[in-house]
Structure formats: C-alpha cells, structure tokens
Protein backbone atom coordinates (compact mmCIF):
# COMPACT_ATOMS: atom_id res chain seq x y z
CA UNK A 1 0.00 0.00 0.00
CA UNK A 2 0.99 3.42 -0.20
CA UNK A 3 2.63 5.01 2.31
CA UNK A 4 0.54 7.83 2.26
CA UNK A 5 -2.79 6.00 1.74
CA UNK A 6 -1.68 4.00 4.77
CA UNK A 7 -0.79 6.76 7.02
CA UNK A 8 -4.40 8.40 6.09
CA UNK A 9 -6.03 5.14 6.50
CA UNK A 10 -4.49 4.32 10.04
CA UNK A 11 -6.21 7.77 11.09
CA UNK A 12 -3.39 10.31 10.58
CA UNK A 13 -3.64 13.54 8.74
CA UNK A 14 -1.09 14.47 6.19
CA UNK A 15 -0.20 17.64 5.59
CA UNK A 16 2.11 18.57 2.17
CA UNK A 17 1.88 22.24 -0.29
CA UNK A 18 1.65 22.72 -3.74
CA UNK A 19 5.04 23.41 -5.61
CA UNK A 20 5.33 25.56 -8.20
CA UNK A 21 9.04 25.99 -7.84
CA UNK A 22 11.41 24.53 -10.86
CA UNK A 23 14.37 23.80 -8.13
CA UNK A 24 14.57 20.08 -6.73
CA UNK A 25 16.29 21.59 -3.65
CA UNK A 26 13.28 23.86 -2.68
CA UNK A 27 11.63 20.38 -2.60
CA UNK A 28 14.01 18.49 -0.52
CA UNK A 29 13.77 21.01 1.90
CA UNK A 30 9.99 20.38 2.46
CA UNK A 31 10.73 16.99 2.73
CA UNK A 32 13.52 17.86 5.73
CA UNK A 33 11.08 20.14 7.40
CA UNK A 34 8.79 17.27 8.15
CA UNK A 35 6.06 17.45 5.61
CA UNK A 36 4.35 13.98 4.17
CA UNK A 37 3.95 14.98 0.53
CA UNK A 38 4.25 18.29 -1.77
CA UNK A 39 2.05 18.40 -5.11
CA UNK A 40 4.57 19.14 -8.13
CA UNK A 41 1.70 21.56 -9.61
CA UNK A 42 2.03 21.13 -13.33
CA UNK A 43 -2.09 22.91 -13.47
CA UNK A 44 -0.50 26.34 -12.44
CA UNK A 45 2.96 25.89 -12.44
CA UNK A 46 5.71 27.12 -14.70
CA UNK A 47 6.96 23.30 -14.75
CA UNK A 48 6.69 20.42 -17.53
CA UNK A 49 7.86 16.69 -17.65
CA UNK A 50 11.51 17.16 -17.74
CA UNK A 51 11.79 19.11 -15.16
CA UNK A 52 9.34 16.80 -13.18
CA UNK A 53 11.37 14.01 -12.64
CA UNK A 54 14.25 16.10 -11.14
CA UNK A 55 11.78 17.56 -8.65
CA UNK A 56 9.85 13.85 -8.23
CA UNK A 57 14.33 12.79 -7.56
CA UNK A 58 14.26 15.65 -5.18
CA UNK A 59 11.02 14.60 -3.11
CA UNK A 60 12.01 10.49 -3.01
CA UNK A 61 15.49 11.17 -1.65
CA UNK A 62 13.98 12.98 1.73
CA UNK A 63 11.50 10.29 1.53
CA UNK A 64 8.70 12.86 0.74
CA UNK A 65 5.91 11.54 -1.18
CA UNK A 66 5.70 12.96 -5.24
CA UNK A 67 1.84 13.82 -5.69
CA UNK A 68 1.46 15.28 -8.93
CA UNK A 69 -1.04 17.41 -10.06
CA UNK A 70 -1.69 17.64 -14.19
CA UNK A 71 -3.02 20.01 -15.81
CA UNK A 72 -6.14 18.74 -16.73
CA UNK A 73 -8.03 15.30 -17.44
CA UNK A 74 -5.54 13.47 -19.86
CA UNK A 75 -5.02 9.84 -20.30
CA UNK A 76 -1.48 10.76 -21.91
CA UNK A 77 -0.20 13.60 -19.22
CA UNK A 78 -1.33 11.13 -16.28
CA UNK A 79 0.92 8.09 -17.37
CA UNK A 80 4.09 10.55 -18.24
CA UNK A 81 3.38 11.51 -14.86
CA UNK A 82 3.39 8.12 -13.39
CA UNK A 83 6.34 7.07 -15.83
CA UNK A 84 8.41 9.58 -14.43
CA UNK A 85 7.98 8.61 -10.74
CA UNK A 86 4.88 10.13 -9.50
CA UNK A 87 3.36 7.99 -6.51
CA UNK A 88 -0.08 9.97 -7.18
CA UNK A 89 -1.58 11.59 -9.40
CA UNK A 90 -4.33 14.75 -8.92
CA UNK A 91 -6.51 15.97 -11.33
CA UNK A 92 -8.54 18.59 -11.49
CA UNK A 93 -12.10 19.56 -12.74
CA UNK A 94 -13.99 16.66 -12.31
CA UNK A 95 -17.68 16.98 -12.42
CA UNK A 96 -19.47 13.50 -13.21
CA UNK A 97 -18.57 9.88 -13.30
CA UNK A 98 -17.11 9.64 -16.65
CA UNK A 99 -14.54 11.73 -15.91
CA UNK A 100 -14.09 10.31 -12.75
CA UNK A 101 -13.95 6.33 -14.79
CA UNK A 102 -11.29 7.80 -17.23
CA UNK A 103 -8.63 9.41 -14.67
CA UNK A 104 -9.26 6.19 -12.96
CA UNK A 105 -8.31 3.67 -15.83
CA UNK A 106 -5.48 6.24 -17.10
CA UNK A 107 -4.06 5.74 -13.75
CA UNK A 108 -4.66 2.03 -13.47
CA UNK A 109 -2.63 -1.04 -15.34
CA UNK A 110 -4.88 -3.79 -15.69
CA UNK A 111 -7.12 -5.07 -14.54
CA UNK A 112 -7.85 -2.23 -12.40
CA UNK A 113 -7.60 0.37 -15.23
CA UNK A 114 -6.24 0.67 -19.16
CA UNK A 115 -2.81 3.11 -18.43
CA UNK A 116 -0.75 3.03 -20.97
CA UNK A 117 1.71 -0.02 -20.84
CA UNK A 118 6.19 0.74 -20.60
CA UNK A 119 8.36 -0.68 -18.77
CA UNK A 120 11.52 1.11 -20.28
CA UNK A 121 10.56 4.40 -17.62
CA UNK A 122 11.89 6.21 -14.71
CA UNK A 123 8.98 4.58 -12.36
CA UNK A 124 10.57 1.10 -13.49
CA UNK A 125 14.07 1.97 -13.28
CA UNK A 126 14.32 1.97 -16.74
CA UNK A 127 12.95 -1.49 -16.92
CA UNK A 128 15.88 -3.06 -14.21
CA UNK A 129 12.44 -3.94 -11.92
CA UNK A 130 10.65 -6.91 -12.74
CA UNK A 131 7.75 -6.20 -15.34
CA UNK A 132 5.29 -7.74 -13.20
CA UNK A 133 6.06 -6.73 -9.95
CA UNK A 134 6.33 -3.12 -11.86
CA UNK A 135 3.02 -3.44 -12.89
CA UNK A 136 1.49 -4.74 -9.43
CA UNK A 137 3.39 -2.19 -7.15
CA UNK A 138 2.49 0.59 -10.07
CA UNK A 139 -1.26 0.34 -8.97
CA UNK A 140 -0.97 1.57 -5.54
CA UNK A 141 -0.18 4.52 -6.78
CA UNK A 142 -2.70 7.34 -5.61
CA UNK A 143 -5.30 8.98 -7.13
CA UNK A 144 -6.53 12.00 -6.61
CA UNK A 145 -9.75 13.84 -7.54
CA UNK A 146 -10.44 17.18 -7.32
CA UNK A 147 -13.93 18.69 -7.31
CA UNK A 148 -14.65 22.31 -7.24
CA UNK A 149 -17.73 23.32 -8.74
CA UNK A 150 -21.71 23.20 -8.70
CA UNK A 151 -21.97 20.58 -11.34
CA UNK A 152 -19.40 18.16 -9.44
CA UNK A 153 -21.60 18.50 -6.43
CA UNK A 154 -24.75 17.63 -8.28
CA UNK A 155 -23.14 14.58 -9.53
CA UNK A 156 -21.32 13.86 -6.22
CA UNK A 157 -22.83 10.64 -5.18
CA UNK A 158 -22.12 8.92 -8.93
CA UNK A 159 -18.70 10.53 -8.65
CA UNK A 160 -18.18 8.55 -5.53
CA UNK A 161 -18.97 5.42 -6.72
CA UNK A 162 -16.54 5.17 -9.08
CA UNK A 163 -14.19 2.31 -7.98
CA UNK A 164 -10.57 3.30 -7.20
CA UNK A 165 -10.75 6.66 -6.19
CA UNK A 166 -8.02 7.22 -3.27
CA UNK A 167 -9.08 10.90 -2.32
CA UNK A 168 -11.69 13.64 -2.82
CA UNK A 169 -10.30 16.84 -2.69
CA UNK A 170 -12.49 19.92 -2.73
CA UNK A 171 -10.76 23.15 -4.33
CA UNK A 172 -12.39 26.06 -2.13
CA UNK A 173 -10.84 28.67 -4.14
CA UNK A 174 -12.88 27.59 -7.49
CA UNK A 175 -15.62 25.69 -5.07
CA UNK A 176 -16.39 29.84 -4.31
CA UNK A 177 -16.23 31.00 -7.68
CA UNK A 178 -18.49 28.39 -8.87
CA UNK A 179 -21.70 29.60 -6.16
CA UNK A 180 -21.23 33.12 -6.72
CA UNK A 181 -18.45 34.25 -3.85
CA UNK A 182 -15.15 34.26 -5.84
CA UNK A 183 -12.07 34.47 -3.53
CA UNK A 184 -14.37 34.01 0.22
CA UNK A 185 -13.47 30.47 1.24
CA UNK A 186 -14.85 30.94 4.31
CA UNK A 187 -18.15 32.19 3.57
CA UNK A 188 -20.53 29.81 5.54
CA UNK A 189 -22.02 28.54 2.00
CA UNK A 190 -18.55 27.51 0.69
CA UNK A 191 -18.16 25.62 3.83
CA UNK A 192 -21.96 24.04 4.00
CA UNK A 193 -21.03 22.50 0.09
CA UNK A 194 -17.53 21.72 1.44
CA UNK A 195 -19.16 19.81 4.86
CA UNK A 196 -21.37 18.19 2.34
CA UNK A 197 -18.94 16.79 0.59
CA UNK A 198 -16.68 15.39 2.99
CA UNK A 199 -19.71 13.93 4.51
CA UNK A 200 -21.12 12.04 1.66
CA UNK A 201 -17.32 11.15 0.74
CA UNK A 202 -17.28 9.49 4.61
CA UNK A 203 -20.42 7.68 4.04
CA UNK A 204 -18.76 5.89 0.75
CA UNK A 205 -15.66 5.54 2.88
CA UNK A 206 -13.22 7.64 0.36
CA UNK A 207 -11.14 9.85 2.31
CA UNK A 208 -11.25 13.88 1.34
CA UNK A 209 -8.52 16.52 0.91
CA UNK A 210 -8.57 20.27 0.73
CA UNK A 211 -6.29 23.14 0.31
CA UNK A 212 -5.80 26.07 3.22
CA UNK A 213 -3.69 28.94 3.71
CA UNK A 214 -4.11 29.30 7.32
CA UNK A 215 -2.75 27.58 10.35
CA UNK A 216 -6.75 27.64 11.46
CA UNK A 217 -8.14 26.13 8.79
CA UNK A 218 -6.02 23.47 8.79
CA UNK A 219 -6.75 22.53 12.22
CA UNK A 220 -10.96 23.05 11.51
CA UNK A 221 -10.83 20.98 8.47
CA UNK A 222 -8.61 17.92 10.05
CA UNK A 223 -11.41 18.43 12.98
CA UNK A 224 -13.94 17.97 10.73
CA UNK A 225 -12.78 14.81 9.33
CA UNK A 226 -10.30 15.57 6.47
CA UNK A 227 -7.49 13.30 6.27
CA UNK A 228 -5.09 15.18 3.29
CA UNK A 229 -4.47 19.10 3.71
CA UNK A 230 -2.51 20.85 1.45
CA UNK A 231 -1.40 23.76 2.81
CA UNK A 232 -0.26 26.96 1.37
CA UNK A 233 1.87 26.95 -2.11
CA UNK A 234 5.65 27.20 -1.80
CA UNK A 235 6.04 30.55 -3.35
CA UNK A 236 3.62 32.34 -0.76
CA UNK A 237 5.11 30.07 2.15
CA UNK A 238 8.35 32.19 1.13
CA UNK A 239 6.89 35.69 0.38
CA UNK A 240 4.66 35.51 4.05
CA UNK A 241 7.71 34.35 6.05
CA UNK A 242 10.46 36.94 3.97
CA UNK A 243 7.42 39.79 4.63
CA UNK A 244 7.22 38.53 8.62
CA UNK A 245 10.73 38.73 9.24
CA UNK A 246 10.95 42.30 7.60
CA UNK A 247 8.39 43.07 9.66
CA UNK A 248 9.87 42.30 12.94
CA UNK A 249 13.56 43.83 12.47
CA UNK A 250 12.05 46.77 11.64
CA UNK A 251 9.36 46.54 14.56
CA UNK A 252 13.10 46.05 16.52
C-alpha cells in the first residue's frame, strides 16, 4: 500500500503544499522540514515533464511523497506523470462519473484500469524492476480527484462510486467561484457544500482533501474529518515568512 494511503487510513492527517518551484532543492527542503507529501503543480505551475522528474528525484530522496497534479483530465499527461515517478496523481475539474472512470483507468494497469503499458521508464528503473512486480506495485499509486464546482456536487454521489478513487479533494478557491463568492473560502455557504462533501465522501468511505492557507483552517478541516491538507503553495510560504521577518527587524 501506499505510504501515504496508509498513514491516512491508520487515522493520521497528512499535511504537504503545492510546488510551483522549478528547483529540486526547494523540494528536498519540504521533505527535511517534516512534511508527508508536496504536489509538483504542473495545473499552475511554470513546470513540464523534464523538469518533473528532477523535482519527483528531489522529493524520493527525503522520503517525501511525489503527488502530482496535471493540468487537466488526460489519459497521456497522467501516465508521463506516473512514468516519471509520480506515486499519485491529482486531477482537477472533475464533475461527473465519466470523468471520474477515465482518470481512474489512465491511472490504473490492468485489470484495475487501461494506463498506458512501458516498462523502459523512470517509475521502473528503466525497466531493471521486474515487469510484473512493476506493474502490481504501479497500482498503488494514488489517485486524486479534485472537485470544485456546482456541477461536481450535483453529480457527487455517482462521482463517488466510481471504484478506485483514493481521495476527494475539494478546491475552495474555485468551489467559491463556482456559487457566486469568488475568492471568500470561508463564507458559511462555501463551507456548508464543502461539509457536504466530505460527509457524503465518509459515508462511501473515500477519504477527502482540501487546500488552506491558514494555520486555522487546517486545524478546523482535520477536525472535521479531512485526512489530506494541502497547505499553502511554496512561493507564498516564502513571500509571508520573507514579509514577517521584515516586519519584525524593523518593529526592533
């Protein structure tokens, strides 16, 4: 099993940010500071696939676990993911079952999905592994669903019964946009959708994931039952802590 999934599944939360950065050392560093995962952010990020696996080097040698989020629903862009050495993959945008089936198979070798078979890749050490233990550990890879819209809630409970779905992970930021309150994550509707989710998600017994930017929202959200928090993105973890200590030597 995955580490991650087990960690999560033995009643831990895990806590990781997004990474925009291009530099496997910014990386490693998250991994020394004690975090569980970082998601390489290819959605928003200035990054691509070459420069992935250097960052997915950086994350495995501190023993930090490579989630990687693509940049939209692709069967292609979630196995060069994979091929490269991601141990998860998130993808963004889903509203309805179908979509949910296809990330699901592109994630998947058979007979638990249809991704793309090579064994001559990164994730197989350039086909040293054995091609069938390659393609049984390969499937506990994670996968990772976002929803953050209207239309993903209306479908929610067809979502959720698509088989192999690791983690539900509601996007406040477009979850707001979508029912009218762009930006206000914590306006009490955002949060009655988000509570909806995570308890329907419960019911079904897939775990759920969210994104904060504050220390207190963190600690409501793992309260209310969330088992994967992303917090913060790299580059604002730097800019708020560079703005903080400015503040204080000159408050000196």
């Amino acid at each position: 099993m995955n580490k991650l999934l087990k960690k999560m599944n033995e009643g831990n939360c895990v806590y990781g940010p997004f990474m925009k950065t291009g530099d496997p050392a910014f990386v490693e560093i998250v991994g020394h500071s004690g975090f569980d995962f970082a998601i390489l952010d290819l959605e928003h990020g200035p990054s691509n696939e070459l420069a992935l696996q250097n960052l997915i080097r950086g994350a495995q040698i501190v023993n930090l676990c490579p989630i990687v989020r693509v940049s939209k629903l692709d069967e292609v862009l979630i196995g060069r993911a994979l091929d490269v050495g991601a141990q998860g993959v998130q993808v963004p945008q889903i509203t309805n079952s179908k979509e949910a089936a296809i990330a699901v198979k592109a994630s998947k070798f058979a007979p638990l999905g249809e991704r793309g078979v090579c064994r001559f890749v990164r994730a197989s050490n350039y086909s040293s592994t054995d091609r069938f233990k390659y393609l049984s550990e390969a499937n506990d890879n994670l996968v990772i669903l976002q929803l953050e819209g209207q239309e993903a809630i209306n479908n929610l409970d067809e979502i959720l019964d698509v088989s192999g779905i690791d983690v539900i992970f509601v996007g406040p930021y477009d979850l707001s946009q979508s029912i009218g309150v762009p930006g206000n994550i914590n306006h009490p509707l955002v949060e009655e959708k988000m509570k909806y989710i995570i308890k329907r998600a419960s019911e079904k017994g897939i775990l759920t994931g969210t994104f904060v930017d504050a220390v207190d929202d963190a600690t409501k959200w793992k309260n209310i039952g969330v088992s994967y928090i992303s917090y913060s993105v790299d580059v604002g973890i730097f800019y708020e802590t560079c703005k903080n200590i400015l503040l204080m030597i000159k408050e000196e």
